[in-house]
C-alpha atoms as a PDB file:
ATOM      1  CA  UNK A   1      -8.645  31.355  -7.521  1.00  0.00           C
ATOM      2  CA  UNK A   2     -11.791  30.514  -9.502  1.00  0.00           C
ATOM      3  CA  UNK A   3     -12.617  27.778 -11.355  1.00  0.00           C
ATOM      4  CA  UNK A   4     -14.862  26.563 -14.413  1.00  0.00           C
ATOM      5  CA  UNK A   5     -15.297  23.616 -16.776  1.00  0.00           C
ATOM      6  CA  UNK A   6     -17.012  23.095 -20.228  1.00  0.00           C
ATOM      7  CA  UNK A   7     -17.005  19.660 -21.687  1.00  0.00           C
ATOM      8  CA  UNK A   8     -19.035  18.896 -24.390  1.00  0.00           C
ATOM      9  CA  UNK A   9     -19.972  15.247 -25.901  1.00  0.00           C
ATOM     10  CA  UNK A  10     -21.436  15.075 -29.266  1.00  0.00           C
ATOM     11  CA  UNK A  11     -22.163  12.043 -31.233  1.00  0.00           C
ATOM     12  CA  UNK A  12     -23.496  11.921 -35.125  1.00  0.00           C
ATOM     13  CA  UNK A  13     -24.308   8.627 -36.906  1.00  0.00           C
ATOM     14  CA  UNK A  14     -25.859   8.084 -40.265  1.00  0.00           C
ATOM     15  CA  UNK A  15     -26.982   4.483 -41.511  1.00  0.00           C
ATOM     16  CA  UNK A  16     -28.227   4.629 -45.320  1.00  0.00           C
ATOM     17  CA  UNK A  17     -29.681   1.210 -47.443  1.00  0.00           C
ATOM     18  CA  UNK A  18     -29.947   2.294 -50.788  1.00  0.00           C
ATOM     19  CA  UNK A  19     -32.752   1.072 -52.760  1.00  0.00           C
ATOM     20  CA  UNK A  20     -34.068   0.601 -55.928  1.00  0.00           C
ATOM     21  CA  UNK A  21     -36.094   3.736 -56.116  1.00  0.00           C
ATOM     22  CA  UNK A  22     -34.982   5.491 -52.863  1.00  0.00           C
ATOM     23  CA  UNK A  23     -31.996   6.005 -49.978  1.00  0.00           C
ATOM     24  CA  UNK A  24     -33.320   5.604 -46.489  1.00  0.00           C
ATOM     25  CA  UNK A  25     -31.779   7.050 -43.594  1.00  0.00           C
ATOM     26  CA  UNK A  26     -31.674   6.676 -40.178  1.00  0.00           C
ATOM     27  CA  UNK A  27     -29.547   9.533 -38.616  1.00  0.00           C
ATOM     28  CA  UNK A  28     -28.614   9.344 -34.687  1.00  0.00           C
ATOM     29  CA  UNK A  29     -27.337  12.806 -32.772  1.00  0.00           C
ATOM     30  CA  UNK A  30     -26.337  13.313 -29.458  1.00  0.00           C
ATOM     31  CA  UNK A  31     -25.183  16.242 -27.972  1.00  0.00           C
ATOM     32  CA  UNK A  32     -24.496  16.759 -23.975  1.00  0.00           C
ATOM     33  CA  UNK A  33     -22.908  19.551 -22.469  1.00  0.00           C
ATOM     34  CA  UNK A  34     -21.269  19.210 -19.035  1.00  0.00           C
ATOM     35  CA  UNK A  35     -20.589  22.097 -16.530  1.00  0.00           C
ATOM     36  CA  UNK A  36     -18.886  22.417 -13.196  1.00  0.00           C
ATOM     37  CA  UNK A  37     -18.414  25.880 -11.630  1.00  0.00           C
ATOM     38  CA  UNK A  38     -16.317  27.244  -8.438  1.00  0.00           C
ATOM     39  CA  UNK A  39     -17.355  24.985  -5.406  1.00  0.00           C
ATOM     40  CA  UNK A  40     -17.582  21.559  -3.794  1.00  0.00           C
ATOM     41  CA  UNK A  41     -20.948  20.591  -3.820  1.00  0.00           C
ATOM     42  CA  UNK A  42     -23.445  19.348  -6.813  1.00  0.00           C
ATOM     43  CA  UNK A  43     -22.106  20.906 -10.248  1.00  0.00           C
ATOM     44  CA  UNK A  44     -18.878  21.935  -8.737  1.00  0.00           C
ATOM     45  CA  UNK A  45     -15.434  21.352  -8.565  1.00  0.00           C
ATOM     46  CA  UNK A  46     -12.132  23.114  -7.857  1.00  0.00           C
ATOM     47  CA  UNK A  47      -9.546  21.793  -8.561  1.00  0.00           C
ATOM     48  CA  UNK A  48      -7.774  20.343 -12.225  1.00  0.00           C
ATOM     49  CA  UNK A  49      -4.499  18.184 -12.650  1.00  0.00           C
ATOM     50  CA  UNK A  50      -3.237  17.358 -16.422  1.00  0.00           C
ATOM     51  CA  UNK A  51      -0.575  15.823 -17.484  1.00  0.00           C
ATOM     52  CA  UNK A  52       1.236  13.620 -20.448  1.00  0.00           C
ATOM     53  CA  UNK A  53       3.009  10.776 -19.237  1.00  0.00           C
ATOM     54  CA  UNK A  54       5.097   7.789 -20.356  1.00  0.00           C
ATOM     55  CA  UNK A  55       5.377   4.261 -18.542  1.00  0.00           C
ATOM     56  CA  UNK A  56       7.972   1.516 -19.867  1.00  0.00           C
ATOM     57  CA  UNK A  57       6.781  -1.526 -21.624  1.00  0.00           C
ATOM     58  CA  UNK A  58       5.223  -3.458 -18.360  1.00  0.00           C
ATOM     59  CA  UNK A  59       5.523  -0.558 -16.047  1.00  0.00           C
ATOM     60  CA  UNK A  60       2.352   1.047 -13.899  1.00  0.00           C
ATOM     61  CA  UNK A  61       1.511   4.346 -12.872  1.00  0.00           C
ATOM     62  CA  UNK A  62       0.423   4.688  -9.359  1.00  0.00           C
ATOM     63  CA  UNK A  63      -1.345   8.411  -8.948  1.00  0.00           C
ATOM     64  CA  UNK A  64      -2.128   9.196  -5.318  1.00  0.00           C
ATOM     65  CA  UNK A  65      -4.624  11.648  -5.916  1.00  0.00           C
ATOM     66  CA  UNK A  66      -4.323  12.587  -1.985  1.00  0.00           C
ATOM     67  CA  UNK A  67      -0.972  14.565  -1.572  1.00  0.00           C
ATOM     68  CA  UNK A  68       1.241  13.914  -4.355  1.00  0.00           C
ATOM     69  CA  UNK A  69       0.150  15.553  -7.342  1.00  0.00           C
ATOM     70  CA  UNK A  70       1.430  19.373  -7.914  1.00  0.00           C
ATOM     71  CA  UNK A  71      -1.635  21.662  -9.450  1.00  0.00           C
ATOM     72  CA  UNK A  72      -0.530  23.721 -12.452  1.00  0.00           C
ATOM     73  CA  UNK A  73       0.373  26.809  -9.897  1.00  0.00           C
ATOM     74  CA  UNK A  74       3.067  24.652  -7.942  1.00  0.00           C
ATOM     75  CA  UNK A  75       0.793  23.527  -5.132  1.00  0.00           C
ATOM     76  CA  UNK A  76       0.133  19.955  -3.850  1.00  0.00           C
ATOM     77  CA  UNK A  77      -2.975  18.386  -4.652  1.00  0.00           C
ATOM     78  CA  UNK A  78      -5.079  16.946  -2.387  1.00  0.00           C
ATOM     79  CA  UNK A  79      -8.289  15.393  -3.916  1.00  0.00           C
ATOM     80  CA  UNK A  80     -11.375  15.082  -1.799  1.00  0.00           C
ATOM     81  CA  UNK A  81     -13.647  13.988  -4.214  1.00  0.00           C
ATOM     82  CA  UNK A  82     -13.500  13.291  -8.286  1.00  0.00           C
ATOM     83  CA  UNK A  83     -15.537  14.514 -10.371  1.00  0.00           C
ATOM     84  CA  UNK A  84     -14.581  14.205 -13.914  1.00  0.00           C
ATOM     85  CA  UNK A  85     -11.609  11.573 -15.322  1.00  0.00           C
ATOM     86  CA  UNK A  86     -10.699  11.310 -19.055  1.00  0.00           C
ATOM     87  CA  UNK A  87      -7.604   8.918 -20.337  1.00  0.00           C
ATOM     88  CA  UNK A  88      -6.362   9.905 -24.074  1.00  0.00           C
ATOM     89  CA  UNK A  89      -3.787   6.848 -25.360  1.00  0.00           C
ATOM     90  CA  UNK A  90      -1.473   7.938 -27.822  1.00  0.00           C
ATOM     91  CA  UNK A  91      -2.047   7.003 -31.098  1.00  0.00           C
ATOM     92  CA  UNK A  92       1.488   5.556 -31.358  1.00  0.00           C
ATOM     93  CA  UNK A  93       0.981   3.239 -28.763  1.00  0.00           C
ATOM     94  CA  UNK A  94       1.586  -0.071 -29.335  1.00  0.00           C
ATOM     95  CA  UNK A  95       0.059  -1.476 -26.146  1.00  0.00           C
ATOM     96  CA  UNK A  96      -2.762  -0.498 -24.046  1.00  0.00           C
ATOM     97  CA  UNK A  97      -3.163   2.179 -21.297  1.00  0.00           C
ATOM     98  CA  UNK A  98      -5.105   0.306 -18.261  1.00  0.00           C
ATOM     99  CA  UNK A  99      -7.055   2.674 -16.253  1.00  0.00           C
ATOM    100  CA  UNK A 100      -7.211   0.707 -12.919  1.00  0.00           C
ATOM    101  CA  UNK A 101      -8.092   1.121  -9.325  1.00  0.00           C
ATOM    102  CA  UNK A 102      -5.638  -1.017  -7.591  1.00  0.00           C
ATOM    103  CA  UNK A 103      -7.605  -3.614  -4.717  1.00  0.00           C
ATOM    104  CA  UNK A 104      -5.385  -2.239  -2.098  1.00  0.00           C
ATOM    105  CA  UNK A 105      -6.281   1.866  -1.653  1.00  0.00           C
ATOM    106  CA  UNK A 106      -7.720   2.423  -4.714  1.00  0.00           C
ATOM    107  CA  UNK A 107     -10.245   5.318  -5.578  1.00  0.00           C
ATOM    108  CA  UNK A 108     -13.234   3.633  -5.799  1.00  0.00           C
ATOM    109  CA  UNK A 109     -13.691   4.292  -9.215  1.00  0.00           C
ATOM    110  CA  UNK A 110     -15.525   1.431 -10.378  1.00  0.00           C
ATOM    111  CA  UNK A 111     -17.827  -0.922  -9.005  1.00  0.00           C
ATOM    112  CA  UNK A 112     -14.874  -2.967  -7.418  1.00  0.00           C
ATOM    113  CA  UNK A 113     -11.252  -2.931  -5.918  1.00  0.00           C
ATOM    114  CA  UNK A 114      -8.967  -4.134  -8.775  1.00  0.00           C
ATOM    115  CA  UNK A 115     -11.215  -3.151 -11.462  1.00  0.00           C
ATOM    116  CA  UNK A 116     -10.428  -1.133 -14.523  1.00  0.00           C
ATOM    117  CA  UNK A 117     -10.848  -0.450 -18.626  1.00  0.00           C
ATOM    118  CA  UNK A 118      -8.367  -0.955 -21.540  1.00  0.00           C
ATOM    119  CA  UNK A 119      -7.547   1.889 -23.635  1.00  0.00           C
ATOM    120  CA  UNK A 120      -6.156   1.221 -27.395  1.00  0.00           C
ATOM    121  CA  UNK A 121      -3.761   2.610 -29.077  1.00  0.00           C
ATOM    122  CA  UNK A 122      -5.710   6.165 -30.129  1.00  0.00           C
ATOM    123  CA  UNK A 123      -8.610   5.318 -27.830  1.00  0.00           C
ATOM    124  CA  UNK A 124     -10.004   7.692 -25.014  1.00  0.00           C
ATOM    125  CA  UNK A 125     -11.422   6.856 -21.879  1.00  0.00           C
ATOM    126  CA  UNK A 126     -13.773   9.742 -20.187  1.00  0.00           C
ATOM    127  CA  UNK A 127     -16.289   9.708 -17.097  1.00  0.00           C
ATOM    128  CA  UNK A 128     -17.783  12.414 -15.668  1.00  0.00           C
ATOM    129  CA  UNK A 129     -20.061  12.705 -12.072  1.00  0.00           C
ATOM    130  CA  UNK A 130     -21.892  16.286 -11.290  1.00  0.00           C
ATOM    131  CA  UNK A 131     -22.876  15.096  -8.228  1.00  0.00           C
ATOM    132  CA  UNK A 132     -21.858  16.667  -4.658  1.00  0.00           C
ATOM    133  CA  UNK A 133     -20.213  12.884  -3.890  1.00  0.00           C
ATOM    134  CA  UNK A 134     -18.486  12.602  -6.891  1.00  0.00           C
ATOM    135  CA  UNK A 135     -15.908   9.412  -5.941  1.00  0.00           C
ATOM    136  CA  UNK A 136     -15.205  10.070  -2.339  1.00  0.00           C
ATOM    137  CA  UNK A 137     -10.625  10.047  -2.268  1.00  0.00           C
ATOM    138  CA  UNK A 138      -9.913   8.790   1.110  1.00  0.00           C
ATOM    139  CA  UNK A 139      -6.446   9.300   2.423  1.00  0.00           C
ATOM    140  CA  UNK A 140      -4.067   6.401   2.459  1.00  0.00           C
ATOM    141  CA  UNK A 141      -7.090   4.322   1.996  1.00  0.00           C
ATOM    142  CA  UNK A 142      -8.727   5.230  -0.724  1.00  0.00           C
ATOM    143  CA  UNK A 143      -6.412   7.522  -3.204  1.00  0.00           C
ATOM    144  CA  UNK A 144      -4.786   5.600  -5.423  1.00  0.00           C
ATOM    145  CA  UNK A 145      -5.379   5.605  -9.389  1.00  0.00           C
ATOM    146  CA  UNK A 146      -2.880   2.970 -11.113  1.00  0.00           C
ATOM    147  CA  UNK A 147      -2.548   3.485 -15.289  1.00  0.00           C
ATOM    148  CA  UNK A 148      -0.444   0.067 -16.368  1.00  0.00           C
ATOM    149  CA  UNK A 149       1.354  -0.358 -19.542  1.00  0.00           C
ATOM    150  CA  UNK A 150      -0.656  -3.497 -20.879  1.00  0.00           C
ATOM    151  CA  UNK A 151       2.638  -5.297 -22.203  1.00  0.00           C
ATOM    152  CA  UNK A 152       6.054  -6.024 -22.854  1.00  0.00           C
ATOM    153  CA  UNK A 153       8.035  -4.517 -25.335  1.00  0.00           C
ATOM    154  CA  UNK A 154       7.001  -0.579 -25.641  1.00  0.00           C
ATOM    155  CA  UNK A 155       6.197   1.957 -23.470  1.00  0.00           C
ATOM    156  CA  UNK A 156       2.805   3.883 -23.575  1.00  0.00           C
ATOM    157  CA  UNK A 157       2.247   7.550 -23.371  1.00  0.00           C
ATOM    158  CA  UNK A 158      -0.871   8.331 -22.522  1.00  0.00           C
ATOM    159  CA  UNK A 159      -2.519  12.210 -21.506  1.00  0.00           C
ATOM    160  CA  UNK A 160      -5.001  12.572 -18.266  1.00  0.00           C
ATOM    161  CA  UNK A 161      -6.789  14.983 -16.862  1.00  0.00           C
ATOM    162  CA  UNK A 162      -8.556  14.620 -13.513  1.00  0.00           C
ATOM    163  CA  UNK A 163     -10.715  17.182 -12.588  1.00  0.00           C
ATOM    164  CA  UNK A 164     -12.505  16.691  -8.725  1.00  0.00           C
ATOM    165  CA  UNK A 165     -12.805  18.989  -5.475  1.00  0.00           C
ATOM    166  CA  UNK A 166     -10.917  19.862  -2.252  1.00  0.00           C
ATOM    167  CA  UNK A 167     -13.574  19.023   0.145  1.00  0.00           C
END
């Protein structure tokens, strides 16, 4: 099986103050492509999970991103290191999609157990890390990705796509 990724980020801002006699402009572009190809090591990756999901008004997600995901051919999972996570909330939503990393056996994520980052209603969340470490996914220690439904009420549907390699 062989694997590649494209991801592109491009940003374009324009800031005008019109003048008496003239417009200036200030005009901001970024543009990054991102690459991984068939491997494990730096710039690699080889292995993709996607999904939409839904969690009920206060509910959580718990992902264990070490056995109990099934890959788009049937097959389990197992995660050995992450590479690339992006979070799309549903515009519909009326609460937010946490992206979390629980402080017992959470992927390490971010810089500490129990930490995480809101996503609105319409909002995305994406990271990305070409390194050969990645985030290290550590077996019942270390593999678990929670998504919580910010509030009462509503349910939140939210896409994800987690993109990372087998060893």
């Amino acid at each position: 099986m062989a694997f590649r990724l494209t991801s592109a980020f491009e940003l374009e801002a324009e800031v005008t103050s019109p003048l008496d006699l003239s417009t200036p402009t200030n005009l901001l572009r970024i543009a990054r492509q991102m690459n991984l190809k068939q491997g494990a090591g730096a710039g690699q990756a080889d292995m993709l999970w996607s999904d939409q999901r839904t969690i009920a008004a206060s509910g959580s997600d718990a992902l264990d991103l070490a056995g109990s995901l099934t890959g788009p051919f049937g097959t389990t999972l197992t995660f050995a290191r992450i590479k690339m996570v992006v979070v799309l909330a549903a515009t519909g939503n009326t609460n937010n999609v946490n992206v979390t990393t629980p402080g017992s056996n959470g992927t390490p994520l971010f810089l500490a157990a129990g930490d995480g980052i809101a996503v609105k209603p319409g909002g995305v969340f994406a990271w990305f890390d070409p390194s050969a470490a990645g985030v290290v996914v550590t077996p019942s220690t270390g593999d678990l990705l929670t998504i919580v439904n910010s509030g009462a009420g509503t349910s939140v549907t939210y896409d994800i796509h987690i993109v990372g390699a087998s060893s």
